[in-house]
N, C-alpha and C. Protein backbone atom coordinates (compact mmCIF):
# COMPACT_ATOMS: atom_id res chain seq x y z
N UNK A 1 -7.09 52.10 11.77
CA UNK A 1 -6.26 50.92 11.55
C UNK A 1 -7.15 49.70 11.32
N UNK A 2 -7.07 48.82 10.77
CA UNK A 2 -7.74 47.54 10.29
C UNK A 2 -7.15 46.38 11.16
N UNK A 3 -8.36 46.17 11.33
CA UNK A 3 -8.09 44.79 12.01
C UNK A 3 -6.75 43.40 11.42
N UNK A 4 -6.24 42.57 12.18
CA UNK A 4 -4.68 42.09 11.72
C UNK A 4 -5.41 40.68 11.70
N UNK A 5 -5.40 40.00 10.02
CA UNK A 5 -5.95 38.80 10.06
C UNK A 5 -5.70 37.74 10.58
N UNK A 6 -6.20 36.83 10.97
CA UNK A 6 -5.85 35.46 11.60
C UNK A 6 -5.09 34.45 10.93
N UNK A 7 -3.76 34.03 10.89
CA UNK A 7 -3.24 33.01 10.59
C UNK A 7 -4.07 32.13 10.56
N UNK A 8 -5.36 30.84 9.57
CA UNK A 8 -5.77 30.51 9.84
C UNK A 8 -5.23 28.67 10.02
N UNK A 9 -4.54 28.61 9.43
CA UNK A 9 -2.87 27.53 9.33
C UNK A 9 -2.68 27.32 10.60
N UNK A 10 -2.11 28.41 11.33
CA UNK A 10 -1.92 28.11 12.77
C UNK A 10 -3.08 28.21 13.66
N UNK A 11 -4.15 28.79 13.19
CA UNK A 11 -5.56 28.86 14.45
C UNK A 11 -5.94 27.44 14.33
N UNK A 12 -6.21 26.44 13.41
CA UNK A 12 -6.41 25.36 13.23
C UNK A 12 -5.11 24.28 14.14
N UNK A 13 -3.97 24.32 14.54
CA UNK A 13 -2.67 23.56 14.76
C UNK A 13 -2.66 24.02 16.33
N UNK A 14 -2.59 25.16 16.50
CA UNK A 14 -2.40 25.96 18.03
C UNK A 14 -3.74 26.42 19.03
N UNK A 15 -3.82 25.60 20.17
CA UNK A 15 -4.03 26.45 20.93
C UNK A 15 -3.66 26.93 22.14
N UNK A 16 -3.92 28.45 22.76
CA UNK A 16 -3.52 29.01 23.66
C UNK A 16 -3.87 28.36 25.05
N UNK A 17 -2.53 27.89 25.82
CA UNK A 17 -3.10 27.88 27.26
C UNK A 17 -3.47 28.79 28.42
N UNK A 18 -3.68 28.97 29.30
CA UNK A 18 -3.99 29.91 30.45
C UNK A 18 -2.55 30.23 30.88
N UNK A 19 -1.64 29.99 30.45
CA UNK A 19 -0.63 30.26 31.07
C UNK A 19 0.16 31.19 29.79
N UNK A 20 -0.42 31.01 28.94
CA UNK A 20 0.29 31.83 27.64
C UNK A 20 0.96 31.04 26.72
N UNK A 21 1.05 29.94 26.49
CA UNK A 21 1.61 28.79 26.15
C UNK A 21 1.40 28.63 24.98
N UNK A 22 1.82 27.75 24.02
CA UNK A 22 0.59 27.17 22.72
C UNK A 22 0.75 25.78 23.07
N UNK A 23 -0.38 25.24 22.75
CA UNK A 23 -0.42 23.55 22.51
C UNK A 23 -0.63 23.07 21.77
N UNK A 24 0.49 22.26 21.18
CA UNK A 24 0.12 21.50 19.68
C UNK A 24 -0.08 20.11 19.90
N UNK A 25 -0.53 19.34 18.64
CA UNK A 25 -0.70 18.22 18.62
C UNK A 25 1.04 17.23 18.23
N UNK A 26 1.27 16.01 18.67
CA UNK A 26 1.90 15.07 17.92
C UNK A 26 2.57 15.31 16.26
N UNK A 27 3.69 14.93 16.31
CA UNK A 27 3.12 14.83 14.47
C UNK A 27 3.44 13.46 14.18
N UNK A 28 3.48 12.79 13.22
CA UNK A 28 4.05 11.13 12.68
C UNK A 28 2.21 10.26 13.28
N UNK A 29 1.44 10.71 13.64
CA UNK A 29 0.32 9.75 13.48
C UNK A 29 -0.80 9.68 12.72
N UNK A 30 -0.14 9.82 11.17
CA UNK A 30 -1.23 10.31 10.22
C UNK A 30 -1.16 8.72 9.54
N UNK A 31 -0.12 8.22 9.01
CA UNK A 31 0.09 6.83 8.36
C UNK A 31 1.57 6.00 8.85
N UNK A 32 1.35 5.24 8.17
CA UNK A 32 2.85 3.96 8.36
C UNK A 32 2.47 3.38 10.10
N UNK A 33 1.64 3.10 10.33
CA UNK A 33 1.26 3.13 11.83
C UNK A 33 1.62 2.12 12.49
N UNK A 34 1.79 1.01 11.28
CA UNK A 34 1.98 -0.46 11.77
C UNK A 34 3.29 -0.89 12.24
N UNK A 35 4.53 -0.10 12.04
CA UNK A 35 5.70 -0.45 12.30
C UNK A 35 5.64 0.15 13.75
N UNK A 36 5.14 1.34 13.91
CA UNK A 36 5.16 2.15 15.41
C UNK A 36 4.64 1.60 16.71
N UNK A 37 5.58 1.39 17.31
CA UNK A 37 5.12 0.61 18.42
C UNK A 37 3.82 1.16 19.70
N UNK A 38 3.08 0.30 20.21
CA UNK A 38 1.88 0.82 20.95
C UNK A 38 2.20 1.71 21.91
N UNK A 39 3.44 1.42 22.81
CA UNK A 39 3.84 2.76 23.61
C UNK A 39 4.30 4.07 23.06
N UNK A 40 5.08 3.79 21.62
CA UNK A 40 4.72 4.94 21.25
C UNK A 40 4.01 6.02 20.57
N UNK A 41 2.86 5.17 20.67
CA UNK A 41 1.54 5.40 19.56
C UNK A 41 1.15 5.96 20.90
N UNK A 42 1.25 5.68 21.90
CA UNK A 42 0.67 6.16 22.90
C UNK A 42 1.24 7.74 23.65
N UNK A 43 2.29 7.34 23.44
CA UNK A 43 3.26 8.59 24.13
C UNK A 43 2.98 9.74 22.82
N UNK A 44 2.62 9.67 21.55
CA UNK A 44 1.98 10.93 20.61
C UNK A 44 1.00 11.01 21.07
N UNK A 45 -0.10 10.46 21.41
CA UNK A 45 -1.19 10.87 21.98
C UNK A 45 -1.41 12.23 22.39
N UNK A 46 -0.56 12.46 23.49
CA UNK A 46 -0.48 13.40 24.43
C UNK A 46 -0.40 14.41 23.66
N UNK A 47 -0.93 15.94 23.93
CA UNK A 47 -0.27 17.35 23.52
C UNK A 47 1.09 17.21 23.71
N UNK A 48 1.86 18.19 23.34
CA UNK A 48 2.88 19.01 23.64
C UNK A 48 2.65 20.25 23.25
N UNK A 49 3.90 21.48 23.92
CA UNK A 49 3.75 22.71 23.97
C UNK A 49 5.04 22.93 22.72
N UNK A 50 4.37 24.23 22.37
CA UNK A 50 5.35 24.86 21.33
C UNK A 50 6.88 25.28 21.52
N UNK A 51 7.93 25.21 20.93
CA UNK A 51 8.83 25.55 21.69
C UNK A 51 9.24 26.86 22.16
N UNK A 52 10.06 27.60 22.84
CA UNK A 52 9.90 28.71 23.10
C UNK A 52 10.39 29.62 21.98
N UNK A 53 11.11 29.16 20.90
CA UNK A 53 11.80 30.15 20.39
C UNK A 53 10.80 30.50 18.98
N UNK A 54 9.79 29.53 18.82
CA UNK A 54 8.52 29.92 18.17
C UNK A 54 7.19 30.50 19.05
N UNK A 55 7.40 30.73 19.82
CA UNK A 55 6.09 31.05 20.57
C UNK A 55 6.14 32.55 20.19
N UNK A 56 7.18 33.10 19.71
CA UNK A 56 6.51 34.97 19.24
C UNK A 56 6.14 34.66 18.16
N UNK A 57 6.73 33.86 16.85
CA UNK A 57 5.99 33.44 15.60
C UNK A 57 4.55 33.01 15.76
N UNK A 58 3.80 32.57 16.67
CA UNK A 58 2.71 31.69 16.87
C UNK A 58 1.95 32.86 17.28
N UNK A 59 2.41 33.77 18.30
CA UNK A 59 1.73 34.81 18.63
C UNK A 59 1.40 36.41 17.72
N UNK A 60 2.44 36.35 16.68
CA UNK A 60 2.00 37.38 15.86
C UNK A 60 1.08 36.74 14.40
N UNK A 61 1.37 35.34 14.21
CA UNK A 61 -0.08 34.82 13.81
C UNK A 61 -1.64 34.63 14.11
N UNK A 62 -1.15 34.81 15.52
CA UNK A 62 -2.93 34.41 15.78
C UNK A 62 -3.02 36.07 17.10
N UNK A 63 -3.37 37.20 16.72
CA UNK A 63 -3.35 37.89 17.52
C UNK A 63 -4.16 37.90 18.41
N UNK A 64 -5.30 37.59 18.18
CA UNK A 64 -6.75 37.89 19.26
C UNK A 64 -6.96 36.58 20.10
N UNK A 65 -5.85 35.23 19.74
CA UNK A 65 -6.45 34.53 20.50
C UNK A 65 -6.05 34.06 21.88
């Protein structure tokens, strides 16, 4: 059997926590920045986790990681 390639789309966007999780980044802090207010420039900052009903999609993309 051959090895099952790496989503590399999602290896770049996701990573795995110790708990089995994925952690993604924010999205909306690429441009238009100036209307967005500092608390909530701040509150994207932070990770968030993937939601659950994608976390088997995320996991049959990235198998080994």
């Amino acid at each position: 059997m051959p090895k099952i390639k790496t989503n590399r789309g999602a290896a770049k966007r996701f990573k795995r926590t110790a708990s089995g999780k994925f952690k993604r980044n924010q999205s909306h802090r690429r441009h238009i920045l100036t209307k967005k207010s500092t608390k909530r420039m701040r509150g994207l900052r932070s990770p968030a986790y993937l939601h659950a009903a994608d976390q088997k999609a995320a996991r049959r993309m990235m198998p080994y990681v």
